[in-house]
N, C-alpha and C. Protein backbone atom coordinates (compact mmCIF):
# COMPACT_ATOMS: atom_id res chain seq x y z
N UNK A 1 -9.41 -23.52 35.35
CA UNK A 1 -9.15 -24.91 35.10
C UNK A 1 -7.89 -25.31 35.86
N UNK A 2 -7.96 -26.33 36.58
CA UNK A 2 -6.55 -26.74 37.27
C UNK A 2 -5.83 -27.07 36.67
N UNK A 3 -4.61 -27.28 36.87
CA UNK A 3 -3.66 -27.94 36.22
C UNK A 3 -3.91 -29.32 35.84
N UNK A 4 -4.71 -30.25 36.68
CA UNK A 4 -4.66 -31.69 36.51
C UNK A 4 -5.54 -32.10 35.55
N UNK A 5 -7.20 -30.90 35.70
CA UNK A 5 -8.13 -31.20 34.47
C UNK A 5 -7.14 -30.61 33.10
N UNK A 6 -6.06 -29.69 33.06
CA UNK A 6 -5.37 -29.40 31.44
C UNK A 6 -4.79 -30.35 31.50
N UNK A 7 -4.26 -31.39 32.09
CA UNK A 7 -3.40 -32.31 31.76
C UNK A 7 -4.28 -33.05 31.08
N UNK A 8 -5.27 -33.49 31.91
CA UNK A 8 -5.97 -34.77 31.45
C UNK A 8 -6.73 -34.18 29.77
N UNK A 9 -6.90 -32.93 29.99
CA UNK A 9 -7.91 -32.60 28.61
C UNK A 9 -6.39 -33.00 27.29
N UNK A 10 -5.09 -32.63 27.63
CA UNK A 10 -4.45 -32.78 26.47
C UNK A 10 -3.46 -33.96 26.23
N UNK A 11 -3.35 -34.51 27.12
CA UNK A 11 -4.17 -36.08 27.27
C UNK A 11 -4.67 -36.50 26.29
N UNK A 12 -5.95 -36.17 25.66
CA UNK A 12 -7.29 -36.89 25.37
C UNK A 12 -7.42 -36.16 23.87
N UNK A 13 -6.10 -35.12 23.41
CA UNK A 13 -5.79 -34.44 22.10
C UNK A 13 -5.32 -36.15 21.18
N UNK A 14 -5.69 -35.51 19.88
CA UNK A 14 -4.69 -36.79 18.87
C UNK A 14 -3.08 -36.40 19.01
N UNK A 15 -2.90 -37.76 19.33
CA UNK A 15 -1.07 -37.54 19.02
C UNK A 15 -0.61 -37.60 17.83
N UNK A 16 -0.31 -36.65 17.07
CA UNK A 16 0.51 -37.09 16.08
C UNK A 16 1.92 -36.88 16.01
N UNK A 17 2.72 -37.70 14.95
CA UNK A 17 4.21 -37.72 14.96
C UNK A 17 4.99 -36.35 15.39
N UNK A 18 5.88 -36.76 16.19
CA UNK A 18 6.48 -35.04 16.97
C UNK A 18 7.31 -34.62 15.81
N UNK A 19 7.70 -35.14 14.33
CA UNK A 19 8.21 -34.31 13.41
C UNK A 19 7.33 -34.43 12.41
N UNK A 20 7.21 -33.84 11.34
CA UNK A 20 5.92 -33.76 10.45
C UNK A 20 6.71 -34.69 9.19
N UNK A 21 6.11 -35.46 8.10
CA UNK A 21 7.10 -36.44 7.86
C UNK A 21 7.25 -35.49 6.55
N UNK A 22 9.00 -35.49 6.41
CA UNK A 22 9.62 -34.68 5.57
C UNK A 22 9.61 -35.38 4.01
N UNK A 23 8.97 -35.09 2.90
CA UNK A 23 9.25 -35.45 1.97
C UNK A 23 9.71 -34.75 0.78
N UNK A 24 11.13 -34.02 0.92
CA UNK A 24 11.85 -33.44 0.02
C UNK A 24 11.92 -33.67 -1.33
N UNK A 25 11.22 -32.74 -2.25
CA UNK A 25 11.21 -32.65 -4.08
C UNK A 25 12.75 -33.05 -4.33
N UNK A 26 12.66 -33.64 -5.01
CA UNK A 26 13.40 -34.22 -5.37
C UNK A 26 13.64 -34.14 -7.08
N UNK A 27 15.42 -33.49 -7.66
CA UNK A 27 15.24 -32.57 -8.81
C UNK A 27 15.92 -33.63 -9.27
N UNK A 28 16.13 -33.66 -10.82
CA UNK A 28 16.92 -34.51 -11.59
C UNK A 28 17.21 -33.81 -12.73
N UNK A 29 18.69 -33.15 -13.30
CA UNK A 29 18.60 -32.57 -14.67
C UNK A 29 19.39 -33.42 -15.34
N UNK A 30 19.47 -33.11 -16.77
CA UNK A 30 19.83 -33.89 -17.46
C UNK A 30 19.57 -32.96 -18.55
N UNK A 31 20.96 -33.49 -20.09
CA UNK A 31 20.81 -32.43 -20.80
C UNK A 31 20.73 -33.06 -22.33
N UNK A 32 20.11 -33.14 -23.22
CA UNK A 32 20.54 -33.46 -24.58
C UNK A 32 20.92 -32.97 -25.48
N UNK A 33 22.55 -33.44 -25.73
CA UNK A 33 23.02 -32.71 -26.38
C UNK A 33 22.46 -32.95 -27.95
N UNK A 34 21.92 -33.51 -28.62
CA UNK A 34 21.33 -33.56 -29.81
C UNK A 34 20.58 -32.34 -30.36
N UNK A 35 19.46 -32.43 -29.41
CA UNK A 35 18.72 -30.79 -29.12
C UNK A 35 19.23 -29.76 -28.70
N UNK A 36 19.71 -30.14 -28.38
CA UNK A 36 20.44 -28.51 -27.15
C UNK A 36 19.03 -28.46 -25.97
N UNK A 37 18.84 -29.35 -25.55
CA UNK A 37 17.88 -29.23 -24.41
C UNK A 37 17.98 -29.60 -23.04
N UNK A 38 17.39 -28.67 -21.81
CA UNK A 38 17.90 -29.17 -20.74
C UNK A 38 16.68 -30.05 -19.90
N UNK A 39 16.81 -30.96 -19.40
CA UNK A 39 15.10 -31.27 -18.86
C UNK A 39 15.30 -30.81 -17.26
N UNK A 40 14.25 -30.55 -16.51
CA UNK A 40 14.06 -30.40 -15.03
C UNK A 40 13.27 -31.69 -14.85
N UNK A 41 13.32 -32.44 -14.07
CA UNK A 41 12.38 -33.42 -13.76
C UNK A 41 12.22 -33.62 -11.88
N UNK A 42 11.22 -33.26 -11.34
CA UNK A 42 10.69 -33.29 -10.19
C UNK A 42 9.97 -34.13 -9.36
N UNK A 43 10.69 -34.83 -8.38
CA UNK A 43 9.83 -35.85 -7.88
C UNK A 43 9.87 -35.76 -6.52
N UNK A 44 8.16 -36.28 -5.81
CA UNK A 44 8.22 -36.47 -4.63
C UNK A 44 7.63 -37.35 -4.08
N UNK A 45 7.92 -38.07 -2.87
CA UNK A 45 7.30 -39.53 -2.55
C UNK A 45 6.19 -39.20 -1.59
N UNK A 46 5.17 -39.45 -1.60
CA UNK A 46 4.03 -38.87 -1.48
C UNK A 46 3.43 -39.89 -0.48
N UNK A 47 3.90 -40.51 -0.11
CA UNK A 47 2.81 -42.08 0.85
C UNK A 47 3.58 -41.46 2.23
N UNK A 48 4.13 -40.95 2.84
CA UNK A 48 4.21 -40.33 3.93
C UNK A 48 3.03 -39.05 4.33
N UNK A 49 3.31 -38.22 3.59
CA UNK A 49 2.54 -37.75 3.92
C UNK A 49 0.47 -37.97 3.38
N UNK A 50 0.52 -38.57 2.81
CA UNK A 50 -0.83 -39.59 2.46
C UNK A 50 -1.15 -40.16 3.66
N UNK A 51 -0.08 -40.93 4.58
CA UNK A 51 -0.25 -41.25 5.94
C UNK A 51 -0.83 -40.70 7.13
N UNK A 52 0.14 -39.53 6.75
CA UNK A 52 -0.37 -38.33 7.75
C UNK A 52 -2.03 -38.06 7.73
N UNK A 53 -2.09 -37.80 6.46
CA UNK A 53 -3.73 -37.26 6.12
C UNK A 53 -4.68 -38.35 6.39
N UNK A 54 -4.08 -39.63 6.52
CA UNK A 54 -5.01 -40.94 6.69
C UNK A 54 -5.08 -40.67 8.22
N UNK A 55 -4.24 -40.70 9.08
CA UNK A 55 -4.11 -40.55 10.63
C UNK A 55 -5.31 -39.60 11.16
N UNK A 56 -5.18 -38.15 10.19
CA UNK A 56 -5.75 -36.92 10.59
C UNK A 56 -7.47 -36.99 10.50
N UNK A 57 -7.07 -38.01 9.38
CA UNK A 57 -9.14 -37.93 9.25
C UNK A 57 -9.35 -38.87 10.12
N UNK A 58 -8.79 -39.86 10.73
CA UNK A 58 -9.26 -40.32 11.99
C UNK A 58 -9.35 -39.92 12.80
N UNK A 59 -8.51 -39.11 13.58
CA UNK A 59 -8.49 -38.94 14.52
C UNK A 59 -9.19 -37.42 14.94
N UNK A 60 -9.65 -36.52 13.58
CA UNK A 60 -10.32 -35.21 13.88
C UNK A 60 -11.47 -35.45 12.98
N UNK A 61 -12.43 -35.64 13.60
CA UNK A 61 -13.81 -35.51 13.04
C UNK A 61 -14.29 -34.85 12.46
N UNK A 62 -14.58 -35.16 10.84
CA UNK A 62 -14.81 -34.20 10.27
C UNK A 62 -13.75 -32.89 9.58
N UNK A 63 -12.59 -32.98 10.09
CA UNK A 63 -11.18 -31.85 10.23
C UNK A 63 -11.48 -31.15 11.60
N UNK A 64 -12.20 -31.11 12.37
CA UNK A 64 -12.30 -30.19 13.59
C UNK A 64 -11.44 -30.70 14.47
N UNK A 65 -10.92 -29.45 15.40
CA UNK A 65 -10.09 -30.09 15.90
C UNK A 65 -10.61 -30.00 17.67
N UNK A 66 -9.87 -29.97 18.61
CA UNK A 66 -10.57 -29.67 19.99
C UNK A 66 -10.85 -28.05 20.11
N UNK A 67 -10.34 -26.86 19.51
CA UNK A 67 -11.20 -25.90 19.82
C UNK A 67 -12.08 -25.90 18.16
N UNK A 68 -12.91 -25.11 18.36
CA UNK A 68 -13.93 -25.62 16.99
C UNK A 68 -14.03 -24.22 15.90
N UNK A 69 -13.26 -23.62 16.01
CA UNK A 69 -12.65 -22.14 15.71
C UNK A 69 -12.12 -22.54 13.90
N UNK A 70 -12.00 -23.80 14.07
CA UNK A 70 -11.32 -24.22 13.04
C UNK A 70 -10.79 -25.30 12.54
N UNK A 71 -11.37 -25.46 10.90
CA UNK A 71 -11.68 -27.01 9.99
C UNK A 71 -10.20 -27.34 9.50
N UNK A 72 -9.23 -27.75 9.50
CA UNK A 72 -8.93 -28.32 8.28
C UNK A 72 -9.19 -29.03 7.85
N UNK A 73 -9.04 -28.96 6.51
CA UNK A 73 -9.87 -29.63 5.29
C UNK A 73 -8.76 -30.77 4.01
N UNK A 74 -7.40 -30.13 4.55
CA UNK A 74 -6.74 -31.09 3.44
C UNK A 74 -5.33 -30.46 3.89
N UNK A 75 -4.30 -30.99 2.96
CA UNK A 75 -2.87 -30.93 3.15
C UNK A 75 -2.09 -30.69 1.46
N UNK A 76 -1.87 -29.81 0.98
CA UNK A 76 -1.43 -29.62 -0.28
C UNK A 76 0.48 -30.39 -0.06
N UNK A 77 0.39 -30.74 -0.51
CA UNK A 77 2.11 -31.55 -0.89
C UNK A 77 2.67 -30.53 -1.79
N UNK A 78 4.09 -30.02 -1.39
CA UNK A 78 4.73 -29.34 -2.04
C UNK A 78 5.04 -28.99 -3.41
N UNK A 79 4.85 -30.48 -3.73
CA UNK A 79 5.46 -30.92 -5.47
C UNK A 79 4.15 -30.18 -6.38
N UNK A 80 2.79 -30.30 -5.51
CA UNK A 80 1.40 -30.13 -6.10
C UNK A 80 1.56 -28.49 -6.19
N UNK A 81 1.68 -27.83 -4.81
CA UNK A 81 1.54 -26.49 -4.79
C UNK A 81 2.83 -25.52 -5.79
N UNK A 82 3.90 -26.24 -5.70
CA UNK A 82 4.85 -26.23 -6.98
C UNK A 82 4.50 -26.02 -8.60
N UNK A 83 4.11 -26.79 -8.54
CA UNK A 83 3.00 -26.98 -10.27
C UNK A 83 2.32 -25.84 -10.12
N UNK A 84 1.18 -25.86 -9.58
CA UNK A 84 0.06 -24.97 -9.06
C UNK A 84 1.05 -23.37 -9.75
N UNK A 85 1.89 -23.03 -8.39
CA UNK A 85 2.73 -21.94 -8.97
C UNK A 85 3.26 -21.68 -10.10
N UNK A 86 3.77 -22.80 -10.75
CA UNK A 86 4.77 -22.66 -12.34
C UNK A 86 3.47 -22.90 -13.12
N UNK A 87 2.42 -23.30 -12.94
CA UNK A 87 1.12 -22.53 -13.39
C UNK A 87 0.31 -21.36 -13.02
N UNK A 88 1.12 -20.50 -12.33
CA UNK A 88 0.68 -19.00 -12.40
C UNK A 88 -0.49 -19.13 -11.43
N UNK A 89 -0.59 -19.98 -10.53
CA UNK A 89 -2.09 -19.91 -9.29
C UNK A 89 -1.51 -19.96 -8.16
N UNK A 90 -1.38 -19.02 -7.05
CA UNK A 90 -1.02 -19.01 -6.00
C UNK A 90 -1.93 -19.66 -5.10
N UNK A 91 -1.42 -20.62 -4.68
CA UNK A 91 -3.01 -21.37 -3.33
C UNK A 91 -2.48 -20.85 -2.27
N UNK A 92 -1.17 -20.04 -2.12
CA UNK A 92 -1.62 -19.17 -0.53
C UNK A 92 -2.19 -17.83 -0.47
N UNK A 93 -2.81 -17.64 -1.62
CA UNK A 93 -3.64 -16.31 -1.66
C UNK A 93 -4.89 -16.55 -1.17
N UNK A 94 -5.45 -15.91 0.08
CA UNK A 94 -6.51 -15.65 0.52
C UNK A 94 -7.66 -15.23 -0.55
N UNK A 95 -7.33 -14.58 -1.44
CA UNK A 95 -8.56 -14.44 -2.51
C UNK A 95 -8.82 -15.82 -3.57
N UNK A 96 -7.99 -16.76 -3.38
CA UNK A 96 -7.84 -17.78 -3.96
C UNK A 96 -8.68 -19.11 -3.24
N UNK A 97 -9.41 -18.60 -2.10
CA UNK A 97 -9.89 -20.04 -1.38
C UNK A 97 -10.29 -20.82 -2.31
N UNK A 98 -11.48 -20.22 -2.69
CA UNK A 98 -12.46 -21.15 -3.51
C UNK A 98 -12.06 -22.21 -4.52
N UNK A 99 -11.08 -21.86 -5.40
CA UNK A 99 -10.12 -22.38 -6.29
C UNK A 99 -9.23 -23.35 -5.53
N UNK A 100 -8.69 -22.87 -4.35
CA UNK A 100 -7.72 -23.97 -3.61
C UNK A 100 -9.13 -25.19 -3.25
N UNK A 101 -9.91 -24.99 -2.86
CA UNK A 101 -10.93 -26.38 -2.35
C UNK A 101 -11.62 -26.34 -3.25
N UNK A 102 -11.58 -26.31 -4.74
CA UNK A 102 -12.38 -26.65 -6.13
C UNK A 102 -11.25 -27.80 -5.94
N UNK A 103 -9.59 -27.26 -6.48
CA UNK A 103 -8.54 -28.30 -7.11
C UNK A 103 -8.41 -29.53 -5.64
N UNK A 104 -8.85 -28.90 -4.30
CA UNK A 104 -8.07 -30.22 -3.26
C UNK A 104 -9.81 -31.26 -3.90
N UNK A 105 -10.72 -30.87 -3.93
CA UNK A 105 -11.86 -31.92 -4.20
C UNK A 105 -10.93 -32.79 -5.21
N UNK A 106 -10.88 -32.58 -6.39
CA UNK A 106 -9.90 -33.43 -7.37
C UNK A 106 -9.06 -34.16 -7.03
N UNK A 107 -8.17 -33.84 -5.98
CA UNK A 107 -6.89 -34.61 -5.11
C UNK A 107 -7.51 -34.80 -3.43
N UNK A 108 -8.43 -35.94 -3.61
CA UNK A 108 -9.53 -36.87 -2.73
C UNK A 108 -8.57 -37.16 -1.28
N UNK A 109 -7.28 -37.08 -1.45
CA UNK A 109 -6.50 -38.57 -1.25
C UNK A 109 -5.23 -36.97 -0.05
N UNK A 110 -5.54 -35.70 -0.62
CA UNK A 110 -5.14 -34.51 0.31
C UNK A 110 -6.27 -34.14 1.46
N UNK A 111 -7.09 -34.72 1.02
CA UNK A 111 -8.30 -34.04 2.04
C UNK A 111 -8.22 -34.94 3.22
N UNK A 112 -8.36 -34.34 4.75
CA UNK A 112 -8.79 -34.49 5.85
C UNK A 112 -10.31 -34.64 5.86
N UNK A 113 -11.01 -34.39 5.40
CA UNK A 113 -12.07 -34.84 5.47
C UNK A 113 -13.48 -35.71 4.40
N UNK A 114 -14.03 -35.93 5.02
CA UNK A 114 -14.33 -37.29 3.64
C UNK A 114 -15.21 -36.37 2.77
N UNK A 115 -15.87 -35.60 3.15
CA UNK A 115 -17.00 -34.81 2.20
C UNK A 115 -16.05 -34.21 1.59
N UNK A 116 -16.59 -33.74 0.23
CA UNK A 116 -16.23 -33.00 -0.74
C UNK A 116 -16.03 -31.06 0.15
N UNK A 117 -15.07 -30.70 0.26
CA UNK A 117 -15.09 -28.90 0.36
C UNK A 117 -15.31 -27.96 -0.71
């Protein structure tokens, strides 16, 4: 392949944003002294990267991307995979697929692609 047909082929790739958009959990404690209790409260702003995933299902058909080796299918948000963990389910465990694309079907709005996985 020449140089000028790789140009033009990546070229013709989706552009997306050259930083991935950062949306840092965001902690809040706070303590009552009545109870003797401490709260954790966790938040994250989630319409950035909702964006992203809106961009992605446009622009990759289906989740495929230009080599066809490979789907993505969705984008787990930190705050989600967080929970997930302090509920005892690891979604980066490879023996865990099935379970990770049972819970992304439920969260419609993570998926790259419109069909159900």
């Amino acid at each position: 392949m020449s140089q000028s047909q790789r140009r033009t082929q990546n070229q013709s790739r989706p552009q997306w944003p050259s930083k991935p958009t950062l949306n840092p959990v965001r902690e809040t404690i706070s303590f009552d002294h009545a109870t003797d209790t401490l709260f954790i409260k966790r938040t994250e702003d989630l319409q950035g990267h909702i964006d992203d995933i809106r961009r992605e299902k446009n622009d990759l058909p289906n989740g495929m991307g230009n080599n066809s080796n490979w789907r993505k299918i969705g984008s787990i948000p930190l705050i989600i995979a967080s929970q997930w963990w302090a509920e005892g389910f690891n979604c980066l465990d490879p023996n865990n697929a099935k379970e990770v694309r049972r819970r992304l079907n439920e969260f419609n709005k993570f998926r790259t692609v419109d069909k159900p996985v």
